[in-house]
C-alpha atoms as a PDB file:
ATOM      1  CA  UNK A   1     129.760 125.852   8.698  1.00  0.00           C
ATOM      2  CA  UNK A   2     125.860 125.256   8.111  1.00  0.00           C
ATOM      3  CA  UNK A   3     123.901 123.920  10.394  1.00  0.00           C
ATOM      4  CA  UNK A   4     121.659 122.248   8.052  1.00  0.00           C
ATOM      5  CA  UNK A   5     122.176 118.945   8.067  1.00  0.00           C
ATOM      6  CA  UNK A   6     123.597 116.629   5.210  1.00  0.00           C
ATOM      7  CA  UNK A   7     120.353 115.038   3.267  1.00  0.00           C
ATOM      8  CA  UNK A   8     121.398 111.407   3.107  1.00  0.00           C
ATOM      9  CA  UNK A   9     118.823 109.239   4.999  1.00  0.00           C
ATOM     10  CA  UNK A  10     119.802 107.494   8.304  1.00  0.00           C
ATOM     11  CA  UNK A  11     118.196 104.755  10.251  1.00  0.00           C
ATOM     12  CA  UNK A  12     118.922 103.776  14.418  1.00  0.00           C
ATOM     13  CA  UNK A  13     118.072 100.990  15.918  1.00  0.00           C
ATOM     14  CA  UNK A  14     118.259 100.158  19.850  1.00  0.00           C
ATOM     15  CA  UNK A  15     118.762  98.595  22.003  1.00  0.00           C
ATOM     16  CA  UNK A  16     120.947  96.170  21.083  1.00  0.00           C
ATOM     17  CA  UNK A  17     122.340  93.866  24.009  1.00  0.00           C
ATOM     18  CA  UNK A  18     126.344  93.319  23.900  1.00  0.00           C
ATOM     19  CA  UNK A  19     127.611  90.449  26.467  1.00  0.00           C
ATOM     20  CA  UNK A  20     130.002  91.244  29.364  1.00  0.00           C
ATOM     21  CA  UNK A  21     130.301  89.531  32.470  1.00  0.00           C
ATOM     22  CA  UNK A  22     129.901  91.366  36.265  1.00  0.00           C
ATOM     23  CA  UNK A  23     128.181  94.418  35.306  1.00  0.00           C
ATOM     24  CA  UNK A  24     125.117  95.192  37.528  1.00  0.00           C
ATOM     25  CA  UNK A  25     123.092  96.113  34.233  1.00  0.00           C
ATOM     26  CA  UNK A  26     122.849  94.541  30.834  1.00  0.00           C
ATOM     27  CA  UNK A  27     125.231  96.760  28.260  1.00  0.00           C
ATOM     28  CA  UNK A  28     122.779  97.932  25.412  1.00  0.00           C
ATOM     29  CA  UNK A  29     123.868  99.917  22.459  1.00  0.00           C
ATOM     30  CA  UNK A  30     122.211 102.079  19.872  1.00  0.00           C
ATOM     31  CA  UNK A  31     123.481 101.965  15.790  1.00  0.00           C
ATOM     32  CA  UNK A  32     123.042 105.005  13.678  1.00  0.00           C
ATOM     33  CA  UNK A  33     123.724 104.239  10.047  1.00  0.00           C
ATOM     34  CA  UNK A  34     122.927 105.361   6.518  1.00  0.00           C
ATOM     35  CA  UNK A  35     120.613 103.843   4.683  1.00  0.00           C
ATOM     36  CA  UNK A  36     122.286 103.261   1.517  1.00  0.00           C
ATOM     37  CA  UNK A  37     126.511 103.374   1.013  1.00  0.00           C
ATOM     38  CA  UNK A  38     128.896 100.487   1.147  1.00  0.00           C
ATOM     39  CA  UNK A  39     132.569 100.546   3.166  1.00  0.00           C
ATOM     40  CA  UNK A  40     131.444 102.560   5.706  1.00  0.00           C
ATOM     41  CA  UNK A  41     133.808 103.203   8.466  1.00  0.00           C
ATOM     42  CA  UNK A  42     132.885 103.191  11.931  1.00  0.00           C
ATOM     43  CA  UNK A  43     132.570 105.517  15.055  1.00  0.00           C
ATOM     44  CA  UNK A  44     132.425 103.852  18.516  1.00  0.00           C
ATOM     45  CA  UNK A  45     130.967 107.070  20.972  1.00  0.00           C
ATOM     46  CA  UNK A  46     131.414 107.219  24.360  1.00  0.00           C
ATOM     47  CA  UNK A  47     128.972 109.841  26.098  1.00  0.00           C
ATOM     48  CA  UNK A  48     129.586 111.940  29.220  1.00  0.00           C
ATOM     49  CA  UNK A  49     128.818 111.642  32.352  1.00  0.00           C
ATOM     50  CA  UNK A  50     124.854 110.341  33.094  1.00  0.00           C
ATOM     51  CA  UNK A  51     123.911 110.605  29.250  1.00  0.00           C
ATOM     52  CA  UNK A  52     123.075 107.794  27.907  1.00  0.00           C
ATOM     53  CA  UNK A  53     122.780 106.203  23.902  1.00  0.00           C
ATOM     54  CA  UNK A  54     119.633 108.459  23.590  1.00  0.00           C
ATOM     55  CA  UNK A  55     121.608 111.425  23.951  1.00  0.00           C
ATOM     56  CA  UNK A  56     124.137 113.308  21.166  1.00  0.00           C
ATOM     57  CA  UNK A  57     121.373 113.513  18.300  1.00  0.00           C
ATOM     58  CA  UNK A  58     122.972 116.122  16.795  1.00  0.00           C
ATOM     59  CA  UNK A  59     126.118 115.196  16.601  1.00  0.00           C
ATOM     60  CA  UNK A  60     125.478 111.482  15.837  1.00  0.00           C
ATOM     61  CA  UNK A  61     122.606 111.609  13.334  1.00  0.00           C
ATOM     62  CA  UNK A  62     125.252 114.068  11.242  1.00  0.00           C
ATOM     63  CA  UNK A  63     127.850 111.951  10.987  1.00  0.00           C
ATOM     64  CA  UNK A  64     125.393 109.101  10.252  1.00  0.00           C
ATOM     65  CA  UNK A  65     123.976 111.303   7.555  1.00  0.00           C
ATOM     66  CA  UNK A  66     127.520 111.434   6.581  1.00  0.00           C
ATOM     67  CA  UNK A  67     128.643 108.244   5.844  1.00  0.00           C
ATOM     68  CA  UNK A  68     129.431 106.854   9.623  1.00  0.00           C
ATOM     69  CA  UNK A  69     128.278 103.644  11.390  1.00  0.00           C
ATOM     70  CA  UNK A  70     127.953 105.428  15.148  1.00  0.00           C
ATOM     71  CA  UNK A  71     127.598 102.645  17.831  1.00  0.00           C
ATOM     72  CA  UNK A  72     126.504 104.449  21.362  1.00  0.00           C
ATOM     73  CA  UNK A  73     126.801 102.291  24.201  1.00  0.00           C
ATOM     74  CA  UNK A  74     125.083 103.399  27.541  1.00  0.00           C
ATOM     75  CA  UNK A  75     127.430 103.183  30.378  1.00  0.00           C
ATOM     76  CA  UNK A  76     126.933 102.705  34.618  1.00  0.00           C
ATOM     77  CA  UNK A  77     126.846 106.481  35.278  1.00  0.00           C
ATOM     78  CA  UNK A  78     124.191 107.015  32.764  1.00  0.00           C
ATOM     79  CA  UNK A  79     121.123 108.912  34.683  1.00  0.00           C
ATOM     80  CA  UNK A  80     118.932 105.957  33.919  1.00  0.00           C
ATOM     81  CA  UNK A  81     121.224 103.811  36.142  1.00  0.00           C
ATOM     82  CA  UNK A  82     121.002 106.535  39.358  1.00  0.00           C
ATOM     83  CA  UNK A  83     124.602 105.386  40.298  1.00  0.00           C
ATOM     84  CA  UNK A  84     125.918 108.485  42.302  1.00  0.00           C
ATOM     85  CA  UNK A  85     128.777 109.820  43.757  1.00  0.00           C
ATOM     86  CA  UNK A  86     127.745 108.108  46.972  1.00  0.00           C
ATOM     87  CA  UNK A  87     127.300 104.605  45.294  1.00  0.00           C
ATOM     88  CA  UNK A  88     130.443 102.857  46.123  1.00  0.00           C
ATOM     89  CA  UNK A  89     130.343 101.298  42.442  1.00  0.00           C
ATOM     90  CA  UNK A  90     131.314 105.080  41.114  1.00  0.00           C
ATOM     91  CA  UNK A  91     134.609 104.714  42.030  1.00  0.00           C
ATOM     92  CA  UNK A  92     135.355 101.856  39.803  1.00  0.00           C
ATOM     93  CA  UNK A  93     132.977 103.073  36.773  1.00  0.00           C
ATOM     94  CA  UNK A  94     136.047 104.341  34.690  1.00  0.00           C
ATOM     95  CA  UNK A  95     137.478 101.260  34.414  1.00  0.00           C
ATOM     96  CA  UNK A  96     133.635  99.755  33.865  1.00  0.00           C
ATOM     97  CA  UNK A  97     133.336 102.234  30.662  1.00  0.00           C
ATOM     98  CA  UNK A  98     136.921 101.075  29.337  1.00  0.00           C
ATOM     99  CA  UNK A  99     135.644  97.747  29.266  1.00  0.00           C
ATOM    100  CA  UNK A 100     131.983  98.420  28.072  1.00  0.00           C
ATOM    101  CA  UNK A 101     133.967 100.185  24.761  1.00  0.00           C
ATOM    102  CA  UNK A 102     136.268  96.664  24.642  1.00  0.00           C
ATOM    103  CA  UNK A 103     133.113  94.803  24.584  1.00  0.00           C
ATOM    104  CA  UNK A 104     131.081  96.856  21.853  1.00  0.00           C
ATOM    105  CA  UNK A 105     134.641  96.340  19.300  1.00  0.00           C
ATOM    106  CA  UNK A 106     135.016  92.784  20.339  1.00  0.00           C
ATOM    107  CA  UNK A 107     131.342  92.272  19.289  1.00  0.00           C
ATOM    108  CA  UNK A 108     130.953  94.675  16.527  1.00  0.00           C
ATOM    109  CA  UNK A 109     130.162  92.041  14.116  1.00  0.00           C
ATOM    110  CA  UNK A 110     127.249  91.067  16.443  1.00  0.00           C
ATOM    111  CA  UNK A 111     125.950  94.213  16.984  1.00  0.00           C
ATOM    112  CA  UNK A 112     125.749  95.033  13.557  1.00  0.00           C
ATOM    113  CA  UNK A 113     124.242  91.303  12.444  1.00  0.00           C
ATOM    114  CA  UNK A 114     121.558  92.285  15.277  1.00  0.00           C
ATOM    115  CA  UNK A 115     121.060  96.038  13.489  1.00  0.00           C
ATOM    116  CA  UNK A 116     119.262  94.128  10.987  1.00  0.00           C
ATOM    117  CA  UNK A 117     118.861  94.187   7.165  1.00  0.00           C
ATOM    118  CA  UNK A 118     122.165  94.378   5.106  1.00  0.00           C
ATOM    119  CA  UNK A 119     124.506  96.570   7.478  1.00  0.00           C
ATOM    120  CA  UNK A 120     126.861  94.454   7.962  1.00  0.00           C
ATOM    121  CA  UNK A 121     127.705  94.268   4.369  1.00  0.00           C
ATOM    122  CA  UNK A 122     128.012  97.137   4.165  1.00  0.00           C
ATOM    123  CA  UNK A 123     130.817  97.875   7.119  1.00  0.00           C
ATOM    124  CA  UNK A 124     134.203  97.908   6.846  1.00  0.00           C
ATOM    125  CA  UNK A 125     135.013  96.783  10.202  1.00  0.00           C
ATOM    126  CA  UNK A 126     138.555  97.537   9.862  1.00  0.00           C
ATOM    127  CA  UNK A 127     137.758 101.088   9.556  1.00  0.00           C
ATOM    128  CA  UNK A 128     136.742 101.906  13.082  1.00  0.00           C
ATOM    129  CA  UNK A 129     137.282 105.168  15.201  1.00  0.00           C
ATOM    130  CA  UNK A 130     136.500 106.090  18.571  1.00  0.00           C
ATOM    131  CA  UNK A 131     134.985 109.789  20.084  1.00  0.00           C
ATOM    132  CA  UNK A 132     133.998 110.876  22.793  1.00  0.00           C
ATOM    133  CA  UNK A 133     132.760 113.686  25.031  1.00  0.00           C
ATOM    134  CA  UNK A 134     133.908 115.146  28.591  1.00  0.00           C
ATOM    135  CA  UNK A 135     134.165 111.865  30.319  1.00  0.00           C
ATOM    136  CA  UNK A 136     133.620 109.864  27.473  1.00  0.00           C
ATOM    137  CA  UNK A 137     136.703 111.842  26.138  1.00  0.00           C
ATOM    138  CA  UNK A 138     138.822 110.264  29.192  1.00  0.00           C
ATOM    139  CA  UNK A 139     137.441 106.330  28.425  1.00  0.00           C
ATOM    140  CA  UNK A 140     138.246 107.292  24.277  1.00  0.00           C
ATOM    141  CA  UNK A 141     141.561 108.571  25.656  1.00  0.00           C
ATOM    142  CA  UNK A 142     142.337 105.318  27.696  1.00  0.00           C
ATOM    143  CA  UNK A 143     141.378 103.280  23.980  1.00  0.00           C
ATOM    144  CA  UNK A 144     143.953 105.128  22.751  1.00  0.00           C
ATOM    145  CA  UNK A 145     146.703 104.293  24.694  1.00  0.00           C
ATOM    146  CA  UNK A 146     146.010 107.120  27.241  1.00  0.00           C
ATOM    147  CA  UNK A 147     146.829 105.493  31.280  1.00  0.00           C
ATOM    148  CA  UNK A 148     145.029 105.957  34.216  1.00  0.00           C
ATOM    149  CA  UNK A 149     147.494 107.306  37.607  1.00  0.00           C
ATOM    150  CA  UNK A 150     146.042 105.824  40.834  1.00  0.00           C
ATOM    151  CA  UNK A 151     145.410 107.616  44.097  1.00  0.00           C
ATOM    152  CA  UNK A 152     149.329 105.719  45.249  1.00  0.00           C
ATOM    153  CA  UNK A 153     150.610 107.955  42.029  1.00  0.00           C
ATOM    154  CA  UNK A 154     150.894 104.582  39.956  1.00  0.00           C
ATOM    155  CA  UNK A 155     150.203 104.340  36.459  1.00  0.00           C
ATOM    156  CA  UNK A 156     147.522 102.261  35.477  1.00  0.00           C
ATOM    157  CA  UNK A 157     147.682  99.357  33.237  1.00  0.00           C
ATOM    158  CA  UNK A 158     147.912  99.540  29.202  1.00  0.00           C
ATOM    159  CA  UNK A 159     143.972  99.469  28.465  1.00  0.00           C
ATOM    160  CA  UNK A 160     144.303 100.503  25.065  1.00  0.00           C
ATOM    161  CA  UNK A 161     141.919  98.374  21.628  1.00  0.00           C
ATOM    162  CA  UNK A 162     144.291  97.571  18.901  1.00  0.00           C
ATOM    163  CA  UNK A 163     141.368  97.695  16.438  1.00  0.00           C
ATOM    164  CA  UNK A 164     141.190 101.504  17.235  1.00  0.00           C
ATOM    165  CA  UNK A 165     143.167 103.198  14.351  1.00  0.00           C
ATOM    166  CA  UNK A 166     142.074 106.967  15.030  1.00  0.00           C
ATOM    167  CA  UNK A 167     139.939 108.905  17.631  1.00  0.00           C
ATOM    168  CA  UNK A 168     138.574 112.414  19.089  1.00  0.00           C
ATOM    169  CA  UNK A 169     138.104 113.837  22.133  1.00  0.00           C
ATOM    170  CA  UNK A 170     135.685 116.501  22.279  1.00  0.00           C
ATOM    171  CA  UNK A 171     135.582 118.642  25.964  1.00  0.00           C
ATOM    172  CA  UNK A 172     137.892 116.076  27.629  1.00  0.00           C
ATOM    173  CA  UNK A 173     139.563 116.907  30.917  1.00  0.00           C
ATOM    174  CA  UNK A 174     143.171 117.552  31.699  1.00  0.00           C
ATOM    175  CA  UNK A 175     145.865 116.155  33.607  1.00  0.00           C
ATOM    176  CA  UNK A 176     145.066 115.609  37.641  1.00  0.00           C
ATOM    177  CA  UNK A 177     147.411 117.783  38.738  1.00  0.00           C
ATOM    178  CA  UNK A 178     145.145 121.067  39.077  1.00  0.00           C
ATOM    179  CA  UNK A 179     142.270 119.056  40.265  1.00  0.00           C
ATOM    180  CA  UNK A 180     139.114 121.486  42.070  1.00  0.00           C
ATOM    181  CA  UNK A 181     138.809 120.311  45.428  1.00  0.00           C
ATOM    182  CA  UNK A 182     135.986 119.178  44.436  1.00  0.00           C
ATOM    183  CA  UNK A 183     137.157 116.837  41.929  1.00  0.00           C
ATOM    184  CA  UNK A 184     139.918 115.664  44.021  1.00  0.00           C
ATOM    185  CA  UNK A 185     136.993 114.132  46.228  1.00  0.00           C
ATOM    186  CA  UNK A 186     134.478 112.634  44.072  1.00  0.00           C
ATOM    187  CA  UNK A 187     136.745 112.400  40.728  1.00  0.00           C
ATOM    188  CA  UNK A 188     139.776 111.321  42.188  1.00  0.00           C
ATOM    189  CA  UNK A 189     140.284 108.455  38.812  1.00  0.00           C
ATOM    190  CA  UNK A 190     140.446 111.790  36.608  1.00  0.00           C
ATOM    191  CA  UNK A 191     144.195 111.747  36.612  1.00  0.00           C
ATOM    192  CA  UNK A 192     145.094 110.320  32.526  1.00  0.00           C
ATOM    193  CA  UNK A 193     148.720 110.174  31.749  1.00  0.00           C
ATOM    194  CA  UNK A 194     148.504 110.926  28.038  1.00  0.00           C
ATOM    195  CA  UNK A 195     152.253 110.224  27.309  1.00  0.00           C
ATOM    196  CA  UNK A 196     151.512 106.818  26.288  1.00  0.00           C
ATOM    197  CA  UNK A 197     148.255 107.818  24.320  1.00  0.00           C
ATOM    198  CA  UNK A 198     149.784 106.917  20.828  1.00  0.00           C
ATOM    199  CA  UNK A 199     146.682 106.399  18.468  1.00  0.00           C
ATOM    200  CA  UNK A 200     145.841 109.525  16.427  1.00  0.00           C
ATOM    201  CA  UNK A 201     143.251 111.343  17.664  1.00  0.00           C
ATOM    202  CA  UNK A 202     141.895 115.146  17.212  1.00  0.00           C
ATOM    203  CA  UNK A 203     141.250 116.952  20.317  1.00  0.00           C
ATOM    204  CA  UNK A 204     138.022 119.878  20.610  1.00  0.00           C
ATOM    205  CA  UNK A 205     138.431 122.133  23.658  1.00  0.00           C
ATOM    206  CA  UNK A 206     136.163 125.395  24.204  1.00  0.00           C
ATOM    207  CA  UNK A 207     137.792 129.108  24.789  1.00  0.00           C
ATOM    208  CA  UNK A 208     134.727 129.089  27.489  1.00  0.00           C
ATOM    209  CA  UNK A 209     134.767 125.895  28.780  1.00  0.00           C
ATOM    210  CA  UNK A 210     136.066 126.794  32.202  1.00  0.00           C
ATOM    211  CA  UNK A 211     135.628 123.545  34.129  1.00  0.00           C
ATOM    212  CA  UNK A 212     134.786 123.429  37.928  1.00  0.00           C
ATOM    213  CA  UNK A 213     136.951 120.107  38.371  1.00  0.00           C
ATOM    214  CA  UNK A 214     140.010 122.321  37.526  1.00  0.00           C
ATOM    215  CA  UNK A 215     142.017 125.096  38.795  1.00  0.00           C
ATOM    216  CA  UNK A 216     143.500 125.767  35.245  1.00  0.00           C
ATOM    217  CA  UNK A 217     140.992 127.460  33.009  1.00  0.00           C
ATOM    218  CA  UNK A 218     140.206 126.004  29.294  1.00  0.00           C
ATOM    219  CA  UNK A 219     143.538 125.359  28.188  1.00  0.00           C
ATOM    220  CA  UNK A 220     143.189 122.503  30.822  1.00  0.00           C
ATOM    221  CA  UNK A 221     141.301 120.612  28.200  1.00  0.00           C
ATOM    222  CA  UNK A 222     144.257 120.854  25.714  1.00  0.00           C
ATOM    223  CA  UNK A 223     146.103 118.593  27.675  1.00  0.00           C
ATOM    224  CA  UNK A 224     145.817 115.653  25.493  1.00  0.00           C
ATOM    225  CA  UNK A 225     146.923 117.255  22.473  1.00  0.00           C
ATOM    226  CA  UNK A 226     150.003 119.003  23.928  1.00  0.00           C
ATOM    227  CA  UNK A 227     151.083 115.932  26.039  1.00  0.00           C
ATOM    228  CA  UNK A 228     150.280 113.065  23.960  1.00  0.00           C
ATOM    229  CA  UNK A 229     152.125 111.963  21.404  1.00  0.00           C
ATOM    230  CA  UNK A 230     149.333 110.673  19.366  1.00  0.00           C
ATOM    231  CA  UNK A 231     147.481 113.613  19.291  1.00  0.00           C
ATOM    232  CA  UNK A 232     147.993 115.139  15.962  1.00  0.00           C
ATOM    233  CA  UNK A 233     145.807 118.049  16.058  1.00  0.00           C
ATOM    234  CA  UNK A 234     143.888 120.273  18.090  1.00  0.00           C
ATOM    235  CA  UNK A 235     140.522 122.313  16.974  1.00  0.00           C
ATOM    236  CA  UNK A 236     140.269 125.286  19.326  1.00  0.00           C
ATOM    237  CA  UNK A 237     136.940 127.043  19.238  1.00  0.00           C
ATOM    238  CA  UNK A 238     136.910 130.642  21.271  1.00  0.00           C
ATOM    239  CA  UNK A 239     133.340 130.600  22.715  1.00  0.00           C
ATOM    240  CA  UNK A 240     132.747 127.324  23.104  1.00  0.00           C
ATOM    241  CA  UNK A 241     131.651 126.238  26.127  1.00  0.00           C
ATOM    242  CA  UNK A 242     131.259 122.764  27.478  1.00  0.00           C
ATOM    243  CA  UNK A 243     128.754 121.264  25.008  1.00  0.00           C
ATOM    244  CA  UNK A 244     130.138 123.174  22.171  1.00  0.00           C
ATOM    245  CA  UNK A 245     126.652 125.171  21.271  1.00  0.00           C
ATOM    246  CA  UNK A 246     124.343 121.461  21.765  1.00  0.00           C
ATOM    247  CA  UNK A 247     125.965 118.455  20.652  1.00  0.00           C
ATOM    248  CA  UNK A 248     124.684 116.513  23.727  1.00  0.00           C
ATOM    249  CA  UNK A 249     121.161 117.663  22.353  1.00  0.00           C
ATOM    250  CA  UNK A 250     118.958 120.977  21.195  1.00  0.00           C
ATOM    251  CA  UNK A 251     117.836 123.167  24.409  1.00  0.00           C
ATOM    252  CA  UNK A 252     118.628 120.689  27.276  1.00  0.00           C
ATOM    253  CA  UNK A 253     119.445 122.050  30.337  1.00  0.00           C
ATOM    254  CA  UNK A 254     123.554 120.949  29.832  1.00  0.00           C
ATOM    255  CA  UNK A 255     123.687 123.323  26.698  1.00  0.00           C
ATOM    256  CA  UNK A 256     125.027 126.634  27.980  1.00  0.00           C
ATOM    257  CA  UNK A 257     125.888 128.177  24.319  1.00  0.00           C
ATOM    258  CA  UNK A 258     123.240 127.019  22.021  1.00  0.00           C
ATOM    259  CA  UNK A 259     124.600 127.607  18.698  1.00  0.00           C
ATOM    260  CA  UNK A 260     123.420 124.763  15.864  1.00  0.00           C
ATOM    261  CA  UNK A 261     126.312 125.895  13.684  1.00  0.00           C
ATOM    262  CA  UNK A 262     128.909 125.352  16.188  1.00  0.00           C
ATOM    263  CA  UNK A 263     127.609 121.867  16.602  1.00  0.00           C
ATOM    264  CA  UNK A 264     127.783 121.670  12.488  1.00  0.00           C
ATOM    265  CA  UNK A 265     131.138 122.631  13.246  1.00  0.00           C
ATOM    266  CA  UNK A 266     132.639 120.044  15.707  1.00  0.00           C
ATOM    267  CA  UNK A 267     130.380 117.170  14.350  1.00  0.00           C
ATOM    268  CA  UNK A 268     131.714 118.245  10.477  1.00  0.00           C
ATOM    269  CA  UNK A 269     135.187 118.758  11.902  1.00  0.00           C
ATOM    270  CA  UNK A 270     135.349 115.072  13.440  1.00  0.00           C
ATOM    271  CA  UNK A 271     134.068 113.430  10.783  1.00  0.00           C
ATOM    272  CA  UNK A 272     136.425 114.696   8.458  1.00  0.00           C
ATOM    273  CA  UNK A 273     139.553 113.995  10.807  1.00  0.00           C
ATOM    274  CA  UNK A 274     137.826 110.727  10.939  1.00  0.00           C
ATOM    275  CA  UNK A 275     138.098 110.191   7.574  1.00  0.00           C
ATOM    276  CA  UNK A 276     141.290 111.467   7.138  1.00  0.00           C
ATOM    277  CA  UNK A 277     143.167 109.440   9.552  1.00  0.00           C
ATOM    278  CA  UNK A 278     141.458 106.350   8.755  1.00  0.00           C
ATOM    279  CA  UNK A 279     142.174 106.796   5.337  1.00  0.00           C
ATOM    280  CA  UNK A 280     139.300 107.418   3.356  1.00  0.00           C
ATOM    281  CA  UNK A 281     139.339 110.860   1.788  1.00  0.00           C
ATOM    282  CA  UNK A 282     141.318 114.072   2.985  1.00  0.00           C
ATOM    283  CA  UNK A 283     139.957 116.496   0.912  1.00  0.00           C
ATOM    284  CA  UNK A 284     137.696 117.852   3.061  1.00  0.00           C
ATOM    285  CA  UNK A 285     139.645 118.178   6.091  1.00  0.00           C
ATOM    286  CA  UNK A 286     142.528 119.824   4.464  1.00  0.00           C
ATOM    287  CA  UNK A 287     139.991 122.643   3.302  1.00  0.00           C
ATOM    288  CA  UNK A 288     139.100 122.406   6.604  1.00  0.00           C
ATOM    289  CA  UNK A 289     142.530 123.591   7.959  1.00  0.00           C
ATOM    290  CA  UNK A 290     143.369 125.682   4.622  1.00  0.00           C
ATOM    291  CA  UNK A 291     140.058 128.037   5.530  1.00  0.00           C
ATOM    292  CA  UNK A 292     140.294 131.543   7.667  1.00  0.00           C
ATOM    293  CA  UNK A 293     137.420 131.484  10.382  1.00  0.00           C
ATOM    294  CA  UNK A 294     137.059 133.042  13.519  1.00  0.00           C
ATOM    295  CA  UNK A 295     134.494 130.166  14.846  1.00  0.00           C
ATOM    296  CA  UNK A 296     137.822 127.871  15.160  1.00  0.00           C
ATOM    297  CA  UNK A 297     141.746 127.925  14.815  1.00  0.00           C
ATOM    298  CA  UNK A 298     143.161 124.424  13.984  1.00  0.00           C
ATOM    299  CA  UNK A 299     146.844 123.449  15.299  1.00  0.00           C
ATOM    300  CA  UNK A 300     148.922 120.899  13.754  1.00  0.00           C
ATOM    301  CA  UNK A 301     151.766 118.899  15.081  1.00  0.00           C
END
């Protein structure tokens, strides 16, 4: 996969202001779009834990650049919000990103009236996806039907967005029942119960992506794809660690494997899912699966 990036022309624009009611800060979201194209689809990212819209250039401008309308919405545990593991509003922020996602698709045709010139023509609303990365994989998880288990061992309600037709999630953490100490302390929400997660979605876990909030190595974050049964295929990618060679952003201090064409890779391999289970075209992702690399090995249900 090149790294270079696709040549159409892209355009953000932020921040955008979405309403919601009892949240401590205003919800604001960034829009990444193409300049020219009609009927494009639409990606609704969620980012991982303390990033923040500004974050994921290179995996957001590329699938802008390829045909995507990517709406980033900066949740409570962003950095710029310095709500910690102390702060006793952390506990609840998992539920607070579930419904800052419900709020962006509820107001999509807002948000995209506010973007400015003639985006909204250009959208088709009705095709609309959802990624996300590490803990934004967990609140793209719970959009797809995915449940939260509580701290009693009682599954959470049904928090799932009808409007969501596929989704991906990239580096997104297992079941809770090989929780680090660690995470059993500060992460204790981390506990999805992905046998209700019925939306199709691609999952992206890293050979090297050996987690500290698990006991279970990097097959941990195959989970969703093995116990889901929405999950219709998994992208497995041998030295990958947790940012996947940079997709959070080029040399900052998260990316442990810098490696632009392994962010090529995963951005290239979600957009073409993407596209494939929304609908659009399939060519490219079933050259995707037909090709013989040793960067990746694709799984199919």
């Amino acid at each position: 996969m090149s790294p270079e990036s696709p040549t159409r022309q892209i355009v953000a624009v932020k921040p955008i202001p979405v309403p919601t009611s009892d949240r401590p800060f205003p919800l604001t979201v960034k829009v990444t779009a193409p300049v020219t194209g009609g009927h494009l689809p639409v990606i609704v990212f969620s980012h991982g834990n303390a990033w923040s819209m500004d974050g994921y250039a290179p995996l957001v401008d590329r699938w802008a650049a390829s045909g995507f309308v990517v709406v980033q919405p900066t949740h409570l545990d962003s950095r710029h919000y310095g709500i910690g593991f102390d702060d006793p509003r952390f506990a609840s922020i998992w539920r607070t990103r579930v419904d800052d996602a419900h709020a962006v698709i509820d107001h999509l045709d807002e948000i995209l009236i506010a973007a400015g010139g003639d985006l909204r023509s250009r959208v088709a609303i009705d095709l609309l996806a959802a990624a996300g990365h590490s803990w934004g994989g967990q609140t793209v998880g719970t959009l797809l039907g995915a449940r939260v288990i509580g701290p009693d061992g009682a599954v959470g309600p049904d928090l799932a967005h009808p409007a969501v037709r596929a989704g991906a999630l990239i580096a997104t953490a297992g079941t809770g029942d090989s929780l680090s100490e660690y995470a059993r302390e500060h992460l204790p929400f981390m506990r999805p119960d992905f046998s209700t997660m019925s939306t199709p979605a691609l999952v992206v876990a890293g050979g090297k992506d050996d987690s500290a909030l698990s006991t279970r190595g990097p097959e941990w974050l195959t989970d969703a794809f093995h116990l889901s049964p929405g999950a219709t295929d998994l992208m497995w990618i041998p030295d990958g660690e947790h940012t996947l060679g940079g997709i959070a952003g080029e040399a900052v201090r998260e990316t442990t494997d810098e490696d632009p064409a392994r962010v090529a890779l995963v951005a290239d391999a979600v957009a073409d899912y993407l596209l494939d289970a929304l609908g659009v075209s399939s060519a490219e992702w079933d050259s995707l699966g037909r090709a013989d690399s040793a960067e990746y090995t694709l799984t199919h249900k």
